[in-house]
Protein backbone atom coordinates (compact mmCIF):
# COMPACT_ATOMS: atom_id res chain seq x y z
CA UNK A 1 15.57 -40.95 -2.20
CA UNK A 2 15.49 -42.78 1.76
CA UNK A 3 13.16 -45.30 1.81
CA UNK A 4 11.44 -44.69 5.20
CA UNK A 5 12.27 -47.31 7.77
CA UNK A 6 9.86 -49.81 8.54
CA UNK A 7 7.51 -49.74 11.75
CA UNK A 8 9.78 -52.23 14.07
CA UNK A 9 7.01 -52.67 16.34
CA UNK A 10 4.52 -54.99 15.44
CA UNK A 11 1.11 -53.84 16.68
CA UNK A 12 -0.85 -56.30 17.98
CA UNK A 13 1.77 -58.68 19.17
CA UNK A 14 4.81 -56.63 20.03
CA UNK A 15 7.04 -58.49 18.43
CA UNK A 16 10.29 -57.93 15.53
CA UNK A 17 8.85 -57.90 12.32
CA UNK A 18 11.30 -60.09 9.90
CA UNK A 19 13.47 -57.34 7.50
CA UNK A 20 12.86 -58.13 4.05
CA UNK A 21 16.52 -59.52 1.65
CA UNK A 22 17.99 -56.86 0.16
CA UNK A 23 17.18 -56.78 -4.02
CA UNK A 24 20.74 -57.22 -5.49
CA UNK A 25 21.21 -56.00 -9.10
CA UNK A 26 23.74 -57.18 -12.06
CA UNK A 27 25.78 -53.96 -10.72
CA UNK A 28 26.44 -55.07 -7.35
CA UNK A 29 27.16 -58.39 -8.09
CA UNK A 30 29.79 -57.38 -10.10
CA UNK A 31 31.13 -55.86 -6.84
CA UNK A 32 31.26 -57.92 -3.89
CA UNK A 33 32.90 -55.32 -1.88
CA UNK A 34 30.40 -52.65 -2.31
CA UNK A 35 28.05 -55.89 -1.79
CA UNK A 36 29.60 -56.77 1.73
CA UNK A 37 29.39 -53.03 2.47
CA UNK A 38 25.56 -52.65 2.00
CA UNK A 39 25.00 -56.03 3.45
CA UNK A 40 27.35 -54.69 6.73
CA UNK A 41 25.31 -51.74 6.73
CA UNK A 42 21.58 -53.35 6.74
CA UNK A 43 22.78 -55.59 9.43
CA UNK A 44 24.03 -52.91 11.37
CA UNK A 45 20.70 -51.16 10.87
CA UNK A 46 19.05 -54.33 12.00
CA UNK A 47 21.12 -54.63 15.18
CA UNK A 48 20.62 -50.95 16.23
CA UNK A 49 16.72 -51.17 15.52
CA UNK A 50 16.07 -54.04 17.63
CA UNK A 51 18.22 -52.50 20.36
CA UNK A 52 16.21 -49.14 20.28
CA UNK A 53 13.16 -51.59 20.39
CA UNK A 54 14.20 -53.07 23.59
CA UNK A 55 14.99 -49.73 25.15
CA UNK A 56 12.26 -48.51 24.39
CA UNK A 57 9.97 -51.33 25.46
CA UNK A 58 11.32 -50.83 28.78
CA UNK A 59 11.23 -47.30 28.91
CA UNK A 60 8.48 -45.28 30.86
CA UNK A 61 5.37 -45.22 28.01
CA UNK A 62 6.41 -48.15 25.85
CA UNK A 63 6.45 -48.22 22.26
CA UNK A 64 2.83 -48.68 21.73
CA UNK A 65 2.13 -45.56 23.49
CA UNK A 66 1.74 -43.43 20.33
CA UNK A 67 -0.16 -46.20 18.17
CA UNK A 68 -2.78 -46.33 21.56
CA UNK A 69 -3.47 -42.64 21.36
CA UNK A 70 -2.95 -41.71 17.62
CA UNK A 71 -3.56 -45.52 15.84
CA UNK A 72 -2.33 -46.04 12.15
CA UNK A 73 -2.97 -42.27 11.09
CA UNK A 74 0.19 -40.10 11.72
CA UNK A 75 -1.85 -37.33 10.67
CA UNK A 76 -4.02 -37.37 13.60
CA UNK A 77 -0.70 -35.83 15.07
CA UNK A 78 -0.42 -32.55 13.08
CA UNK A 79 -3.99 -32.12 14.33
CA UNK A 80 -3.27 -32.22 17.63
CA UNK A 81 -0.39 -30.14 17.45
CA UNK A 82 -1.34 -27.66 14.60
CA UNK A 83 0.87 -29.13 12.40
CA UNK A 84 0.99 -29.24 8.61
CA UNK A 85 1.35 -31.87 6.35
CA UNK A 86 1.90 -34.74 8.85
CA UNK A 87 0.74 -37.85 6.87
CA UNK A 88 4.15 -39.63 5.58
CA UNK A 89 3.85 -43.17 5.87
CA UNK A 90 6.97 -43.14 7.80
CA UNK A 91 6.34 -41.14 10.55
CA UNK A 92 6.47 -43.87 13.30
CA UNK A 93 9.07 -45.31 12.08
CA UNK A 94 10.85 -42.59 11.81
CA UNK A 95 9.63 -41.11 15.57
CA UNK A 96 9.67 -44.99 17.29
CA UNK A 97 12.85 -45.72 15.93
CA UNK A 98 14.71 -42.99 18.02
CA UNK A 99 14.62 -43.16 21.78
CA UNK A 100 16.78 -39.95 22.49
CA UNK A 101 14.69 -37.91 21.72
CA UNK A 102 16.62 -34.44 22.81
CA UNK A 103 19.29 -35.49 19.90
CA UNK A 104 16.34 -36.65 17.37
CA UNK A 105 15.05 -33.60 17.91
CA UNK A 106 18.15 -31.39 17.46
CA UNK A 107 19.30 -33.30 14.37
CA UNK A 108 15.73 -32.54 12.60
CA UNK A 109 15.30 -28.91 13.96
CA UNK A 110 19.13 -29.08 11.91
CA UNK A 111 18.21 -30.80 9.02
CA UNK A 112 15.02 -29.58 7.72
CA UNK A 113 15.08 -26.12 9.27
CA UNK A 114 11.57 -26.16 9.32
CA UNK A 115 11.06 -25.89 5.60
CA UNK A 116 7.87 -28.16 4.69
CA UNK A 117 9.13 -29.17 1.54
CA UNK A 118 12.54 -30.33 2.46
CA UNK A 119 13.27 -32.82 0.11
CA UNK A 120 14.09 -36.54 1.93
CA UNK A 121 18.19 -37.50 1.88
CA UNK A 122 19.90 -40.51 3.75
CA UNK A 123 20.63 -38.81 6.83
CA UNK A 124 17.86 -36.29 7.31
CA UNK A 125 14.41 -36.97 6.84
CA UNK A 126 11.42 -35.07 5.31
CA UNK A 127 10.30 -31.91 6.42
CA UNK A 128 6.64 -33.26 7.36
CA UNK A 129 8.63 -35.87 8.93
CA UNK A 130 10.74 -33.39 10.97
CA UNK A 131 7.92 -31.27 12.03
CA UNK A 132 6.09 -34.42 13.42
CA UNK A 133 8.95 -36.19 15.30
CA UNK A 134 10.18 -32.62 16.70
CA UNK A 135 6.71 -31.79 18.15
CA UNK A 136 6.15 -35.28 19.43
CA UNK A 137 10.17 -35.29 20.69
CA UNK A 138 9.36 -31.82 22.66
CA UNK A 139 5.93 -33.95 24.24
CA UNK A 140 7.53 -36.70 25.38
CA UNK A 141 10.71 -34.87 26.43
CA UNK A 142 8.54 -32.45 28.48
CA UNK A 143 7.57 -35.64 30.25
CA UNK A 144 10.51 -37.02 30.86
CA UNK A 145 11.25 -33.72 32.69
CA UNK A 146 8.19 -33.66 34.89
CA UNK A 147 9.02 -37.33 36.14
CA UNK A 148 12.75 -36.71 36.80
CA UNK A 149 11.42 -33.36 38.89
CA UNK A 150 8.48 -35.57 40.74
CA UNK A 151 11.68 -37.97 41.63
CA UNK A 152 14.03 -35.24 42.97
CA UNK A 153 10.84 -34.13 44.79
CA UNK A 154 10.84 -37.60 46.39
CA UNK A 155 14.04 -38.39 46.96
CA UNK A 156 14.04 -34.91 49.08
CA UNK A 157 11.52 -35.66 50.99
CA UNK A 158 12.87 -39.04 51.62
CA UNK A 159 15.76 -37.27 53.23
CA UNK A 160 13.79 -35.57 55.80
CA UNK A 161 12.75 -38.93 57.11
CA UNK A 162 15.80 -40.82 56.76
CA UNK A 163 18.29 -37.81 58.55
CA UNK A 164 18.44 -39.78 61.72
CA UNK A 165 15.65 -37.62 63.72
CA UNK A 166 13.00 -38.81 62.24
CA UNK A 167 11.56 -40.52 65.96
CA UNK A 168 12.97 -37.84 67.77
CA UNK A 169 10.42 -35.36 66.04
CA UNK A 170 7.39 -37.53 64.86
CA UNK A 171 4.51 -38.04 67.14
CA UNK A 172 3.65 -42.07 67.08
CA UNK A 173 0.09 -43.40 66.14
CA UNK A 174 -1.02 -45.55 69.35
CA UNK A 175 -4.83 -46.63 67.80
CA UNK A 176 -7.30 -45.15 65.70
CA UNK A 177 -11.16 -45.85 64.32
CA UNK A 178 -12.84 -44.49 61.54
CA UNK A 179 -16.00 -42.45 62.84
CA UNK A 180 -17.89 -44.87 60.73
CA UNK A 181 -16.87 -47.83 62.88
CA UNK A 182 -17.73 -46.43 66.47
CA UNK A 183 -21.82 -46.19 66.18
CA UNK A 184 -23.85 -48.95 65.88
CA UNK A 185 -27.16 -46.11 64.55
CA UNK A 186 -25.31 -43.70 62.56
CA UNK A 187 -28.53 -41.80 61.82
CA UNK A 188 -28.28 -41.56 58.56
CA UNK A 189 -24.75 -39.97 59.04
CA UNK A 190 -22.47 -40.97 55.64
CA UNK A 191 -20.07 -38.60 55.94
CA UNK A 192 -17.90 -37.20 58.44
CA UNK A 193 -16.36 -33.85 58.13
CA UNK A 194 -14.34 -33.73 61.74
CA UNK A 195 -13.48 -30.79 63.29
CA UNK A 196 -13.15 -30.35 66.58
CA UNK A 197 -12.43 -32.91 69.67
CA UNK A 198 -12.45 -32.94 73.79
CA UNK A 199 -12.71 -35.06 76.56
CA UNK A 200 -15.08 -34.87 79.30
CA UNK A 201 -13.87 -37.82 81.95
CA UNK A 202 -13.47 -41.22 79.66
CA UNK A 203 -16.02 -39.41 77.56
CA UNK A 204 -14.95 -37.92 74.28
CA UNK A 205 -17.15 -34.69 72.11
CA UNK A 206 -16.65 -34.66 68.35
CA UNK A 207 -18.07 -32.23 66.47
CA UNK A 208 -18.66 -32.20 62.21
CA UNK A 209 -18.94 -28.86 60.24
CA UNK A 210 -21.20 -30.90 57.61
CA UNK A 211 -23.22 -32.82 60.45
CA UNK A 212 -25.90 -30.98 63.67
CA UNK A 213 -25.09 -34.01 65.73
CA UNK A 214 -23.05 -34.34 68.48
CA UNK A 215 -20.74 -37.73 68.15
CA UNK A 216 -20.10 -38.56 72.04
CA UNK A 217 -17.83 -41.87 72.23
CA UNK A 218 -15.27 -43.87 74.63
CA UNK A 219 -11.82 -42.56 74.67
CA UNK A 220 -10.72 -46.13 74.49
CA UNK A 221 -12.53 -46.25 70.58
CA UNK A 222 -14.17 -49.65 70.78
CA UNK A 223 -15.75 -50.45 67.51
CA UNK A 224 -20.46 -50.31 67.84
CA UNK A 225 -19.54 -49.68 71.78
CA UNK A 226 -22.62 -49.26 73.90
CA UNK A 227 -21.40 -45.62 74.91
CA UNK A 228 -21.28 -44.76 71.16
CA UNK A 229 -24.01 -42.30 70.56
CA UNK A 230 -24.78 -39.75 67.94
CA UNK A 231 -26.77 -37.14 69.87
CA UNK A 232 -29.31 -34.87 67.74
CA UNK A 233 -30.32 -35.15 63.90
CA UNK A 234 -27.34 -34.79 61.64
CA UNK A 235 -29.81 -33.09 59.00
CA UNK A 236 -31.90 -31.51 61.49
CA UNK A 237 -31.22 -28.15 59.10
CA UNK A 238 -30.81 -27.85 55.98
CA UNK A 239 -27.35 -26.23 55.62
CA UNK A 240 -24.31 -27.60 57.34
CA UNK A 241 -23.54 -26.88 60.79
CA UNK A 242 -20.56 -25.09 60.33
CA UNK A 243 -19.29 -26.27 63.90
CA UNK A 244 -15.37 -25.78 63.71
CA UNK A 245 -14.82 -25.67 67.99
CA UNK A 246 -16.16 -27.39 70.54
CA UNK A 247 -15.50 -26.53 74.80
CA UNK A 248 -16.71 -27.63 77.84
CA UNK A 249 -17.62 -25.14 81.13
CA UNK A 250 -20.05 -25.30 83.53
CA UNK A 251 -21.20 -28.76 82.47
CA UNK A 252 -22.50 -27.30 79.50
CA UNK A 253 -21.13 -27.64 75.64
CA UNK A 254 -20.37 -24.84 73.76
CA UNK A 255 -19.89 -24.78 70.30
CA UNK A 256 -18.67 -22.89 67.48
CA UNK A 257 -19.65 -21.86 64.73
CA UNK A 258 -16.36 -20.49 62.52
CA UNK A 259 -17.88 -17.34 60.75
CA UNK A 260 -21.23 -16.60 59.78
CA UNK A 261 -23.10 -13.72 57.83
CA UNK A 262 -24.83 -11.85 59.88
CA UNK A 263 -27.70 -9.05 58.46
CA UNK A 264 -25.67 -6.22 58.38
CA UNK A 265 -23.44 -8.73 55.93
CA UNK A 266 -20.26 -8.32 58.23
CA UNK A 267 -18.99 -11.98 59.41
CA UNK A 268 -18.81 -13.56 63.13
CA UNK A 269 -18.41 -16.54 64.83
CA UNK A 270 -21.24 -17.90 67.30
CA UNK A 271 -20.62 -19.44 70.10
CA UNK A 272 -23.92 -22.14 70.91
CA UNK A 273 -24.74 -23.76 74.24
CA UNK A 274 -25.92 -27.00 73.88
CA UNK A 275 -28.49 -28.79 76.53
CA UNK A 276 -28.17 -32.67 76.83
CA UNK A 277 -30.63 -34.78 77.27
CA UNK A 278 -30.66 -37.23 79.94
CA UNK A 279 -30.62 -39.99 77.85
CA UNK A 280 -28.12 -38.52 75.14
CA UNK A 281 -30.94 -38.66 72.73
CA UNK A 282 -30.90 -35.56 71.32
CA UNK A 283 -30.00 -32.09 72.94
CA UNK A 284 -31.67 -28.12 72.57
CA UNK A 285 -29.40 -25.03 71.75
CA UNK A 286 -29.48 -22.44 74.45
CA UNK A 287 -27.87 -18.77 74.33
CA UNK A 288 -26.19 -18.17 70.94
CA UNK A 289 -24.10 -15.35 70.89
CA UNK A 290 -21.91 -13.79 68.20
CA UNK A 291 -18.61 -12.51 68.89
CA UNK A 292 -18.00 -9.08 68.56
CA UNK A 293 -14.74 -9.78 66.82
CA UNK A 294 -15.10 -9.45 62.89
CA UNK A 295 -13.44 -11.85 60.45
CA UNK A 296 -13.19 -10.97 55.90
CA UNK A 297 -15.40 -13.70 55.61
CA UNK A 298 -16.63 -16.97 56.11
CA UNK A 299 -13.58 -19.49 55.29
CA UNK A 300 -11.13 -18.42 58.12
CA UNK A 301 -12.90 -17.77 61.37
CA UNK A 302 -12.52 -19.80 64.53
CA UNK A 303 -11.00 -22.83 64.36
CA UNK A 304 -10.44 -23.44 67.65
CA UNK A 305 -11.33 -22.50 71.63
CA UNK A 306 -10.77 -23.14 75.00
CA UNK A 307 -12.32 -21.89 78.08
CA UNK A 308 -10.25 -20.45 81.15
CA UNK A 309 -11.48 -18.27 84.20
CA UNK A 310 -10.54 -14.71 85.07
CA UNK A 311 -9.18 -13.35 88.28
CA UNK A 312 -12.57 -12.67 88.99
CA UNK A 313 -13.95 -16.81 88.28
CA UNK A 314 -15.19 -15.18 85.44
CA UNK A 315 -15.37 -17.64 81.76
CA UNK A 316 -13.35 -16.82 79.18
CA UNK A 317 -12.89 -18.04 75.83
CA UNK A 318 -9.93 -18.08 74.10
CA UNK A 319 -10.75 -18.22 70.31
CA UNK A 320 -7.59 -19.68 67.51
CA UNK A 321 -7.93 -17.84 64.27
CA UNK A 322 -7.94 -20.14 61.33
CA UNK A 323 -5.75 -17.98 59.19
CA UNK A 324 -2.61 -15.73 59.91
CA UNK A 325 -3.54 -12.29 61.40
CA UNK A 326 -7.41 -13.83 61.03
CA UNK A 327 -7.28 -12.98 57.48
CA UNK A 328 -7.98 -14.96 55.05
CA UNK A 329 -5.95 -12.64 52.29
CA UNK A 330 -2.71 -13.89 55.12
CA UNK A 331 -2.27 -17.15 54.36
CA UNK A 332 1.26 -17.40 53.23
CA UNK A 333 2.57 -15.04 55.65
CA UNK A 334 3.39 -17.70 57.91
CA UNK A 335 3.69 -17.45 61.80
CA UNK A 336 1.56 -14.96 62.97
CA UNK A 337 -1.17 -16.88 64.67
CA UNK A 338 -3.53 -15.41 66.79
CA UNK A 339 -5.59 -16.15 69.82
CA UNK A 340 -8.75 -13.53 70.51
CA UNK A 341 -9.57 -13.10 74.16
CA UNK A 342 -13.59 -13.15 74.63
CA UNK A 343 -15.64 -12.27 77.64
CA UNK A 344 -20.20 -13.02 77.19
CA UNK A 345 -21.94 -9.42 77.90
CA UNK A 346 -25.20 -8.15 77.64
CA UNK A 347 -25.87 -5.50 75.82
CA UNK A 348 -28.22 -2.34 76.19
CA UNK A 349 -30.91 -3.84 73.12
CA UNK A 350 -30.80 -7.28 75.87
CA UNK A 351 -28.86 -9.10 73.05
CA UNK A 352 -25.15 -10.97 74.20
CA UNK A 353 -22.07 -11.29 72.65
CA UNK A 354 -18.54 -12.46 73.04
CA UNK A 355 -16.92 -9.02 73.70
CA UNK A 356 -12.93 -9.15 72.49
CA UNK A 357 -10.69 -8.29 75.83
CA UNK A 358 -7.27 -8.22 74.05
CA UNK A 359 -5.27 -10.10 70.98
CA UNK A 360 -2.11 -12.57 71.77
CA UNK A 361 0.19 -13.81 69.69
CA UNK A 362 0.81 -16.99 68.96
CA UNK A 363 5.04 -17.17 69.21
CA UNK A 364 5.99 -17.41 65.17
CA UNK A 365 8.15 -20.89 66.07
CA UNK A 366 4.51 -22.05 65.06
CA UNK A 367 5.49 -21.13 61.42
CA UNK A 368 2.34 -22.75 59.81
CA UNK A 369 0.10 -21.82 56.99
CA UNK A 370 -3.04 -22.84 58.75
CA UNK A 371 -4.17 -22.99 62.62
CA UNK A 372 -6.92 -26.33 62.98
CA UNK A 373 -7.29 -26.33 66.48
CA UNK A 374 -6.18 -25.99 70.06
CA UNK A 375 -5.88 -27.75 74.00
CA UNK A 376 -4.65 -26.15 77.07
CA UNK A 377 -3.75 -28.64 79.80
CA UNK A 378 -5.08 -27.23 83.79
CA UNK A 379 -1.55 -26.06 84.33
CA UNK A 380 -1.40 -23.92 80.73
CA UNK A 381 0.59 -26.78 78.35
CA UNK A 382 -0.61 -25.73 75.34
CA UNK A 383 -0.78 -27.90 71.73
CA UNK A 384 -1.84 -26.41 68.15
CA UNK A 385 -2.20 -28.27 65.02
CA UNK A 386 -1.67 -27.20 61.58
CA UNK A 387 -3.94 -28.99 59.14
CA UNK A 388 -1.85 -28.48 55.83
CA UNK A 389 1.69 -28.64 57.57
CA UNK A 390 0.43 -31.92 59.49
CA UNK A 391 2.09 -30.36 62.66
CA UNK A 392 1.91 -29.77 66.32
CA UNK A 393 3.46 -27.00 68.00
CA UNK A 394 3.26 -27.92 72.22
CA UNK A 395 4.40 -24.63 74.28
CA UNK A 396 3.34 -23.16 77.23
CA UNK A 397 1.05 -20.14 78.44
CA UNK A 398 1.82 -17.89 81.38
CA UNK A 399 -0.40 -15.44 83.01
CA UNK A 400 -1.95 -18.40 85.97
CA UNK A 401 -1.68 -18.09 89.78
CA UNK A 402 -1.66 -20.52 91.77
CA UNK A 403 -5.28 -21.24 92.32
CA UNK A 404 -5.59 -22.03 88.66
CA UNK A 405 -7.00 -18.88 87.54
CA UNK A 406 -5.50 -16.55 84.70
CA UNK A 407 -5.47 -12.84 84.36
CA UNK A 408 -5.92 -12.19 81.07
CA UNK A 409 -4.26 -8.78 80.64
CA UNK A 410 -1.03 -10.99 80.81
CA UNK A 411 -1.61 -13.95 79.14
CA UNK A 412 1.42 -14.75 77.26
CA UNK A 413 2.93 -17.43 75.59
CA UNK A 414 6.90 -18.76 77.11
CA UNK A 415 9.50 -17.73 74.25
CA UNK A 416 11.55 -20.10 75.83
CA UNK A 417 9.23 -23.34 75.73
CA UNK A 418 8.20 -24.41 72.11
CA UNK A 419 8.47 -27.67 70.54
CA UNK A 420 6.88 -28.78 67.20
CA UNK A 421 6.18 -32.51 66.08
CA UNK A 422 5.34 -33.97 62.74
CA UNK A 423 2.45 -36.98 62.48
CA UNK A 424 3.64 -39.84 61.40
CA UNK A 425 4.39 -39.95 57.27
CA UNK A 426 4.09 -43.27 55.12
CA UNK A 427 7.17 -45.52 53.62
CA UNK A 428 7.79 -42.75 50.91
CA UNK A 429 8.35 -40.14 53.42
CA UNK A 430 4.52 -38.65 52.34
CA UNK A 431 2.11 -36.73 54.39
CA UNK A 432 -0.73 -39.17 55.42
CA UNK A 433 -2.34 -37.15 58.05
CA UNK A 434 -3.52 -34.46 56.13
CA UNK A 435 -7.01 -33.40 57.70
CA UNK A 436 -6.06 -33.06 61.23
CA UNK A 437 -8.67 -30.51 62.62
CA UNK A 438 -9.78 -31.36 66.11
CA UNK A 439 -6.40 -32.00 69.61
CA UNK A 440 -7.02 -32.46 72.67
CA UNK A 441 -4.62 -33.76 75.67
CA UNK A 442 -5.54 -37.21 77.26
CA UNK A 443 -2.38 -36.92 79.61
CA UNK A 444 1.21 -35.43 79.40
CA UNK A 445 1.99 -37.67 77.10
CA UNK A 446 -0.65 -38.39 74.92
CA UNK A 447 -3.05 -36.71 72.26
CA UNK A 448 -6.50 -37.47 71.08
CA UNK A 449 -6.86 -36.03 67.45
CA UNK A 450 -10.02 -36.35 64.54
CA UNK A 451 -9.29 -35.97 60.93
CA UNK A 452 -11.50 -33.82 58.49
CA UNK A 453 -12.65 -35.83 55.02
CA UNK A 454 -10.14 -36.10 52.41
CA UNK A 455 -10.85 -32.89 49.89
CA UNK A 456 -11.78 -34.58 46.11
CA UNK A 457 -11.60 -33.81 42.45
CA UNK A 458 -7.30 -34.12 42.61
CA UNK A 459 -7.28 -31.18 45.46
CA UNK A 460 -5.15 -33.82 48.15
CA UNK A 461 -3.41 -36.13 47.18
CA UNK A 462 -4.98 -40.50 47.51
CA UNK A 463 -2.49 -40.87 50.69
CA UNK A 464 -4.51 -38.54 52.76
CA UNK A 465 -7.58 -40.98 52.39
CA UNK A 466 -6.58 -43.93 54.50
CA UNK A 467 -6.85 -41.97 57.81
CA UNK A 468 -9.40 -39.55 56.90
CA UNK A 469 -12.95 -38.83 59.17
CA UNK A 470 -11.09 -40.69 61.92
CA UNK A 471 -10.42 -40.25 65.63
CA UNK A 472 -6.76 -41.10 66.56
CA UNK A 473 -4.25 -41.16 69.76
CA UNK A 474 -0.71 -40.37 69.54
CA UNK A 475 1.97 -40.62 71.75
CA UNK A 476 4.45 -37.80 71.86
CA UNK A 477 8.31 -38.94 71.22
């Protein structure tokens, strides 16, 4: 019977453990060939054990990697794994010492065929033995899969970047500020949840979903500048604001609320005007109106809106569904975006809402998953951004004359004029802008953009923290 080999690893230090001289009876003294033989053999053994040991010291895991998880008790193993009979003495020897483990495995599966009681011989191994280093084999073979796949993942998306477009394509970063660096009284404000973005003059609107107040800042994002101001309570209710859109018309500020449950416990959007105060202190809601428009429910409404005027010099808002079709049930049906027309009435009970006019289509060369928001220049250049592509799609809208105003029984989008960009990516060709909720055009060239808060518990991955609940400008290739 085999004597199992001894552990080569030593476990506190790492280091060879000496082998032991070889006991040499009357017998094999008597025969120095069969001597030499043995002795060619255990030296052989020797050689080949301490160059395992330095593979697998180098390999991903290391050799201590079992003894860290499973100690000096080998049958802590068949309890993890449902195994029987999974206390030899030489199970990590007989598991360490093999560092292909695809042919280790094979050669057991082979040898004992599973029987528990195969009996030990020089080659094979016991059958406790065999279970143990073919379970642990499969483990750390399944792992070794999952890394080489993560690698071809990366090396894929390497190519993207490294395909001689990349700057043709990617929009650059010119500056950026976290929102926590632009006020110097945050009011109480820890958080914040971006999403939505415009520019009134040098002035810039920022609106939170999580937060009631209304961040108002300089477009030029100087860090505690004096024009920094966080108008209103963030907490002034309880629940979060769910503002998703922000416009501008009339000198007033409308916002948006995505989708909200109304009585009858059908969903709609609102659409709040918002009264400054002189001082920028605080500010009142005015006319809140739903739209009549009605969305599945409350994770895919708005996420978007601009205002244009009518023929008539009439407001209209155009409203950028969140998901595909405005469903939330669409969201892998990619390309079908969709803008809803919306004109404020009165109704007969004296009640407004945001009445739906017509539907348009948003051309399907914006192939994206998600719609996070949308600005229209004065002469109809449009930009949308996806949030989870980390895209921008620029085209351009028809339907305006040449005073400026749009009749909106045309309004359509140019087949022939659409363009998309990617932000920027990291070294490793990774998505670092992942939250992008909030675009708005500062010129022809350039766009003012605020990122949403990195999602926790594993749901994004760490590179989409570094620019999250920011405000950035990017420059257009």
């Amino acid at each position: 019977m085999t004597r199992p080999l001894a552990n080569p690893v030593e476990k506190e230090t790492n280091t060879l453990l000496p082998m032991a001289a070889p006991t040499v009876t009357e017998e094999e003294e008597s025969t120095p060939r069969r001597r030499s033989k043995k002795l060619l053999c255990l030296a052989l053994a020797v050689t080949g054990v301490a160059l395992v040991v330095a593979i697998w010291r180098i390999s991903p895991g290391g050799a201590t990697s079992l003894h860290q998880k499973y100690g000096e008790n080998p049958a802590a193993i068949g309890l993890d794994y449902n195994i029987e009979g999974a206390s030899h003495e030489g199970v990590y020897a007989e598991i360490e010492g093999k560092y292909n483990w695809k042919h280790w495995r094979d050669n057991y599966s082979q040898k004992s065929g599973g029987d528990d009681d195969h009996d030990d011989d020089e080659e094979g191994g016991s059958g406790d033995n065999a279970k143990v280093a073919v379970a642990v084999a499969n483990i750390y073979e399944g792992e070794s899969k999952k890394e080489k796949k993560k690698e071809k993942q990366k090396k894929k998306a390497l190519a993207v970047c490294e395909d001689g477009k990349y700057s043709k394509r990617t929009l650059k970063l010119a500056y950026e500020l976290p929102f926590a660096s632009l006020f110097r009284d945050n009011k109480g404000q820890k958080k914040y949840e971006a999403s939505s973005v415009i520019l009134v003059d040098d002035n810039a609107y920022a609106v939170c979903d999580s937060s009631w107040a209304i961040s108002k800042f300089d477009s030029q994002l100087q860090p505690f500048g004096d024009k920094n101001v966080q108008i209103g309570a963030p907490d002034r209710h309880p629940d979060d604001s769910g503002y998703e859109a922000l416009f501008y018309a009339d000198g007033l500020l409308y916002v948006v609320r995505e989708s909200v449950k109304m009585k009858d416990k059908t969903y709609h959007a609102i659409i709040e005007e918002l009264l400054m105060n002189d001082d920028d202190s605080d500010y009142k809601a005015g006319e809140k109106c739903p739209s009549e428009f009605e969305f599945e429910g409350d994770s895919k409404g708005f996420e978007g809106a601009v205002a244009v005027r009518d023929l008539a010099g009439e407001l209209v808002v155009l409203g950028l569904c969140e998901g595909n079709y405005c469903s939330e049930s669409a969201k892998d049906d990619t390309g079908n975006g969709r803008l809803i027309a919306m004109k404020k009435e009165t109704l007969s009970d004296g009640s407004c809402q945001w009445s739906t006019i017509r539907t348009i289509k948003v051309p399907k060369s914006a192939d994206f998953r998600d719609y996070s928001a949308m600005t229209v220049t004065d002469v109809g250049r449009v930009a949308i951004s996806s949030q989870e592509e980390s895209q921008l799609w620029v085209g351009q809208l028809l339907g305006q004359n040449p005073a400026g105003m749009w009749n909106v029984t045309e309004i359509e989008f140019d087949a022939n004029v659409a363009k998309i960009y990617d932000f920027p990516k990291n070294g490793n060709c990774d998505t670092v802008f992942c939250n992008i909720e909030g675009v708005h055009w500062m010129n022809d060239e350039m766009i003012l953009a605020v990122s949403d808060k990195m999602k926790s518990k594993g749901k994004q991955s760490f590179n989409c923290f570094e620019h999250d609940q920011s405000v950035h400008v990017f420059v257009l290739p």
